[in-house]
PDB file of N, CA and C in Angstrom:
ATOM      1  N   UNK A   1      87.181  85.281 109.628  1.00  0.00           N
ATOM      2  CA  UNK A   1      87.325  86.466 110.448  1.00  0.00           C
ATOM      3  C   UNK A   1      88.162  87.526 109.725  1.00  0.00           C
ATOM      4  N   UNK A   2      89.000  87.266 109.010  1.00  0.00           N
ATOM      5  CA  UNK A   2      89.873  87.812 108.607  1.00  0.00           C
ATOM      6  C   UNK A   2      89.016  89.355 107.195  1.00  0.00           C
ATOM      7  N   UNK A   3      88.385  88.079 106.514  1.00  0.00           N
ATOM      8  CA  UNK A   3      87.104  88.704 105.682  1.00  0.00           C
ATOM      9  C   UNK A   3      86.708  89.633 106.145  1.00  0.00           C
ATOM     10  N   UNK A   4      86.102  89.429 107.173  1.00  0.00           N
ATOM     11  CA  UNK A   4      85.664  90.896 107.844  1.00  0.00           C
ATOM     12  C   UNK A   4      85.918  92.088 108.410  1.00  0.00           C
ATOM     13  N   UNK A   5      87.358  91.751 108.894  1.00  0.00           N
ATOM     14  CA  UNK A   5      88.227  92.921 108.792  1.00  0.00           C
ATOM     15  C   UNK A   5      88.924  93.362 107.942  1.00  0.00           C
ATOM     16  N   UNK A   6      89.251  92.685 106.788  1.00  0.00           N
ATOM     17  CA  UNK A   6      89.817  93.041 106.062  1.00  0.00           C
ATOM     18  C   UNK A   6      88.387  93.652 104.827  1.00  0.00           C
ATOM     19  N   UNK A   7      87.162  93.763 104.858  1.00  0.00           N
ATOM     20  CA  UNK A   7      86.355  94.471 104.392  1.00  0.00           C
ATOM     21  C   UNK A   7      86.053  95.825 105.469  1.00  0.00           C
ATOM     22  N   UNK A   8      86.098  95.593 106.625  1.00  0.00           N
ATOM     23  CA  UNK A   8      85.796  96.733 107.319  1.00  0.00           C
ATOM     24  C   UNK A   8      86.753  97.676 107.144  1.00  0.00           C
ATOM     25  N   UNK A   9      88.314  97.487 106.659  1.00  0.00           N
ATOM     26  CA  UNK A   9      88.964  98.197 106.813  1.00  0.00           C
ATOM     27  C   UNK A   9      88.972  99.115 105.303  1.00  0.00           C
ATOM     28  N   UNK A  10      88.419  98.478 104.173  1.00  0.00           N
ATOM     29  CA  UNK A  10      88.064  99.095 103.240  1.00  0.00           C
ATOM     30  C   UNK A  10      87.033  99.966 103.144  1.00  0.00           C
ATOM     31  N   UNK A  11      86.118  99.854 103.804  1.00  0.00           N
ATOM     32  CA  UNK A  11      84.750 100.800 104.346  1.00  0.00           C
ATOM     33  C   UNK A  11      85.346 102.337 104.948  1.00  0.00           C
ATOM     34  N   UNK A  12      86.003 102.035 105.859  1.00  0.00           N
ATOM     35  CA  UNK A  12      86.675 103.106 106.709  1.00  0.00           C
ATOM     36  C   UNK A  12      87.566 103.993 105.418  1.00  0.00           C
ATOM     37  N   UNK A  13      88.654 103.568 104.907  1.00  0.00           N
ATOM     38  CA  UNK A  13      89.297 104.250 104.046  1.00  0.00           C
ATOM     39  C   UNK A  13      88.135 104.743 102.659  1.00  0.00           C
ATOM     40  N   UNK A  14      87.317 104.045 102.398  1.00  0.00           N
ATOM     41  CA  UNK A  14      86.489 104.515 101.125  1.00  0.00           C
ATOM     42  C   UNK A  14      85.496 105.811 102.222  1.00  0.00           C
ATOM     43  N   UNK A  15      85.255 105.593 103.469  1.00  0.00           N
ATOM     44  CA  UNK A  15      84.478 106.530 103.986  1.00  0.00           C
ATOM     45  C   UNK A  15      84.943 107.887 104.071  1.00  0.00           C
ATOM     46  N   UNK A  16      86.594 107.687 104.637  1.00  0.00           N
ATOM     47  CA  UNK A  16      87.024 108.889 104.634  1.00  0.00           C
ATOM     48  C   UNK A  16      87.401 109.894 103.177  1.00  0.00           C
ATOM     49  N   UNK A  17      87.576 108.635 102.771  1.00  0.00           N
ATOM     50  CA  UNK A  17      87.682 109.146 100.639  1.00  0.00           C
ATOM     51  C   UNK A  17      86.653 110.078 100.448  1.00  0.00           C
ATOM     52  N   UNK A  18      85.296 109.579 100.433  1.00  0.00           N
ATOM     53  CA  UNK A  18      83.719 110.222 100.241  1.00  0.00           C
ATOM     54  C   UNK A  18      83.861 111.023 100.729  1.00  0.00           C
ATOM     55  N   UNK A  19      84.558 111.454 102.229  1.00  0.00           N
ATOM     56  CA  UNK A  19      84.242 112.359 103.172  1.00  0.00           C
ATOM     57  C   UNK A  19      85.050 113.590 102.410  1.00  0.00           C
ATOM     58  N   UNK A  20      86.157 113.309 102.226  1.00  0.00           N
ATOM     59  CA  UNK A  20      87.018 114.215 101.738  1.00  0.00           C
ATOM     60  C   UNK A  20      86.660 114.943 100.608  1.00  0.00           C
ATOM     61  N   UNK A  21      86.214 114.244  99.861  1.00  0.00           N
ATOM     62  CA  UNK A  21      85.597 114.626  98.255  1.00  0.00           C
ATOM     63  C   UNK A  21      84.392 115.580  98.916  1.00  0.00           C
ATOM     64  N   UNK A  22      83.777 115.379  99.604  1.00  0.00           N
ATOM     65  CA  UNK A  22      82.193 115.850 100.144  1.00  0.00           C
ATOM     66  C   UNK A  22      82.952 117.678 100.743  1.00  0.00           C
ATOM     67  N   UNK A  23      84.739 117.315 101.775  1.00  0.00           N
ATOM     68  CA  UNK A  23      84.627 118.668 102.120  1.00  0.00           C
ATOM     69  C   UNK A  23      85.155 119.523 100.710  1.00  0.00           C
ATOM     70  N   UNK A  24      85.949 118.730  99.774  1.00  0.00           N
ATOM     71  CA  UNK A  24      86.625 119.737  98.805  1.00  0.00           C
ATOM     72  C   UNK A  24      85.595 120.355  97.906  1.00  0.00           C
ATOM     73  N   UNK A  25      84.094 119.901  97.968  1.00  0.00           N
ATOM     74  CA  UNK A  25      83.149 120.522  97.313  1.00  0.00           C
ATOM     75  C   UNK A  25      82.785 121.701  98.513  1.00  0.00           C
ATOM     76  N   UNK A  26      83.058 121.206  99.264  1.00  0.00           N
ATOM     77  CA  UNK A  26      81.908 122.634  99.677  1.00  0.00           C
ATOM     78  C   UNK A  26      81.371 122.226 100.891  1.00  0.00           C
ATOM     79  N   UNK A  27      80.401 120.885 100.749  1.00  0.00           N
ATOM     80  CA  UNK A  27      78.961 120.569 101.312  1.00  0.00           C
ATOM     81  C   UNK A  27      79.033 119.841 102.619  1.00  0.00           C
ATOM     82  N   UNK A  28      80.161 120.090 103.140  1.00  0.00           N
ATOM     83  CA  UNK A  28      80.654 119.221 104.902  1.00  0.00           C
ATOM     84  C   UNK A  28      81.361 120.441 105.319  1.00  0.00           C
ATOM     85  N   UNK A  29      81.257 120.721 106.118  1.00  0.00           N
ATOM     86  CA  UNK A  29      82.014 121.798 107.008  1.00  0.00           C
ATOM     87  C   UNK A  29      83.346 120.598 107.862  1.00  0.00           C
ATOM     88  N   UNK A  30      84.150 121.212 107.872  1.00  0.00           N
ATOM     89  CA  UNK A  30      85.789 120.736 108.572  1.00  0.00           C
ATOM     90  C   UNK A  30      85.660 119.970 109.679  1.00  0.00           C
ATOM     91  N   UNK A  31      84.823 121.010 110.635  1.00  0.00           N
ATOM     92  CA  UNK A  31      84.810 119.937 111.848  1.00  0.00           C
ATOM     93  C   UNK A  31      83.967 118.646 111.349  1.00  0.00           C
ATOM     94  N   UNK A  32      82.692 118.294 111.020  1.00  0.00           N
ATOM     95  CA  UNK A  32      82.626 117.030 110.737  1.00  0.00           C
ATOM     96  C   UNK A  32      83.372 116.051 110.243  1.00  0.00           C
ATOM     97  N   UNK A  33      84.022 116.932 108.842  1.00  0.00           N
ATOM     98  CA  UNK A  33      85.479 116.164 108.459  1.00  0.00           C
ATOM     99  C   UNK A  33      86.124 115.990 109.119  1.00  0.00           C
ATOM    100  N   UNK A  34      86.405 116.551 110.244  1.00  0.00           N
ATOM    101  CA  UNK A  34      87.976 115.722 111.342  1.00  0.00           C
ATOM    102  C   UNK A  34      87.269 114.739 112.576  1.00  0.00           C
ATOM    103  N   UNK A  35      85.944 115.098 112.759  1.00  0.00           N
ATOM    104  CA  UNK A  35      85.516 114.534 113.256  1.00  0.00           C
ATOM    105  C   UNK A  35      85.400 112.764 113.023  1.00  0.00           C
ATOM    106  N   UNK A  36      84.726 112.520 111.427  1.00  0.00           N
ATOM    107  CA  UNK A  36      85.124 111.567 110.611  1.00  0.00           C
ATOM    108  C   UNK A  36      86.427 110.644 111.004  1.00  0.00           C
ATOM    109  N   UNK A  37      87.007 111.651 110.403  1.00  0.00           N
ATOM    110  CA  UNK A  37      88.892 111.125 109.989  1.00  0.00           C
ATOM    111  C   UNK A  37      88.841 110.827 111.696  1.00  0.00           C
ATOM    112  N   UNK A  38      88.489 110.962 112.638  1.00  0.00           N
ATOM    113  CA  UNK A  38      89.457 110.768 114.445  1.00  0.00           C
ATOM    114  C   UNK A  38      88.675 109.692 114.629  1.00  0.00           C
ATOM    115  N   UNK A  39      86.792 109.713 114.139  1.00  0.00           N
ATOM    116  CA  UNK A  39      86.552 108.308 114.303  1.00  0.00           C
ATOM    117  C   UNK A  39      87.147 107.020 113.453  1.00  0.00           C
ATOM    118  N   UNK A  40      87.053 107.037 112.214  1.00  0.00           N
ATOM    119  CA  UNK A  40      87.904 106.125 111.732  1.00  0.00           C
ATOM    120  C   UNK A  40      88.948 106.036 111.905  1.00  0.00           C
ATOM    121  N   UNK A  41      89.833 106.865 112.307  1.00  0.00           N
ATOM    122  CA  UNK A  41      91.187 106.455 112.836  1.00  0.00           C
ATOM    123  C   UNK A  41      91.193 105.205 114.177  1.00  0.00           C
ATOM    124  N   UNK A  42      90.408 105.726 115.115  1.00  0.00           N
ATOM    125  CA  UNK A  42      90.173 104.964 116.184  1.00  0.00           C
ATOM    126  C   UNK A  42      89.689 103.655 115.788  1.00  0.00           C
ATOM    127  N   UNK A  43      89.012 103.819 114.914  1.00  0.00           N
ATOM    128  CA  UNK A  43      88.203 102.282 114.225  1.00  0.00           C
ATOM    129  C   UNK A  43      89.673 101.675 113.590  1.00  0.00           C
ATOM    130  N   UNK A  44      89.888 102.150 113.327  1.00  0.00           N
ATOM    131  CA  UNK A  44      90.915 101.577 112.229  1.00  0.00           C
ATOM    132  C   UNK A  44      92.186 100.757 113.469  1.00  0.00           C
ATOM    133  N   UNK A  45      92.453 101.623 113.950  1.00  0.00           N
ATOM    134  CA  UNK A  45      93.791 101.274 115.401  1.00  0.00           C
ATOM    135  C   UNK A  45      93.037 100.103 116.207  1.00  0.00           C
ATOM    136  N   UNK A  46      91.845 100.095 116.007  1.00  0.00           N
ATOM    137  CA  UNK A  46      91.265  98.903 117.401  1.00  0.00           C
ATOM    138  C   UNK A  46      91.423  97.934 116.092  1.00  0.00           C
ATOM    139  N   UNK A  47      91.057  97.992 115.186  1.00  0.00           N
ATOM    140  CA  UNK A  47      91.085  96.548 114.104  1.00  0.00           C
ATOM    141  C   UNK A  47      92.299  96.142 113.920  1.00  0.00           C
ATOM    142  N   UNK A  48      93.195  96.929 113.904  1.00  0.00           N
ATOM    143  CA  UNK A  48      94.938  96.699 113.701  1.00  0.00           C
ATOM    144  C   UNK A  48      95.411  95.799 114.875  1.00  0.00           C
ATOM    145  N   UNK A  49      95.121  96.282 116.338  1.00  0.00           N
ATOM    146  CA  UNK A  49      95.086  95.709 116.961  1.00  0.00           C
ATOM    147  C   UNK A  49      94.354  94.329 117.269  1.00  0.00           C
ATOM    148  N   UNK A  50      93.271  94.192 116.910  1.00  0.00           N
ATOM    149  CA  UNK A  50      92.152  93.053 116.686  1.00  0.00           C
ATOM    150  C   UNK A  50      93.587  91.803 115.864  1.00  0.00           C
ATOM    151  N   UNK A  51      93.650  92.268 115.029  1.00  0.00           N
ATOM    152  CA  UNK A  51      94.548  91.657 113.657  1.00  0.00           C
ATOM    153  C   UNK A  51      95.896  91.207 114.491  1.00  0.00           C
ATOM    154  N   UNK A  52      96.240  92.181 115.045  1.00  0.00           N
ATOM    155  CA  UNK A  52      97.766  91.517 116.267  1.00  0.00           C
ATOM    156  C   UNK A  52      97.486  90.577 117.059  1.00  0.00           C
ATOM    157  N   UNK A  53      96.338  90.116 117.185  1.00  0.00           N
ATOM    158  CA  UNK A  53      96.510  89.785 118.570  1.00  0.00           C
ATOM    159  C   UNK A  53      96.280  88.295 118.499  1.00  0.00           C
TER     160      UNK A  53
END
């Protein structure tokens, strides 16, 4: 179990990486970018929690 969160949580941070790189070019407009970053945040806080419990 652990495997899998501890890969999901690498997905999320490499997603928002891509994402970021994607707005400093140009080719994502902001709001999708924060949009991004608030869903993985939320993803990220329920797995943290998952991991506490």
């Amino acid at each position: 179990m652990l495997y899998i969160q501890m890969t999901t949580i690498i997905a999320m941070i490499l997603t928002v990486f891509f994402s970021y790189d994607e707005y400093k070019k140009g080719t994502m407009k902001l709001r999708n970018f924060k949009t991004i970053c608030v869903c993985e945040g939320i993803a990220l806080l329920g797995l943290i929690c998952l991991i506490l419990t």
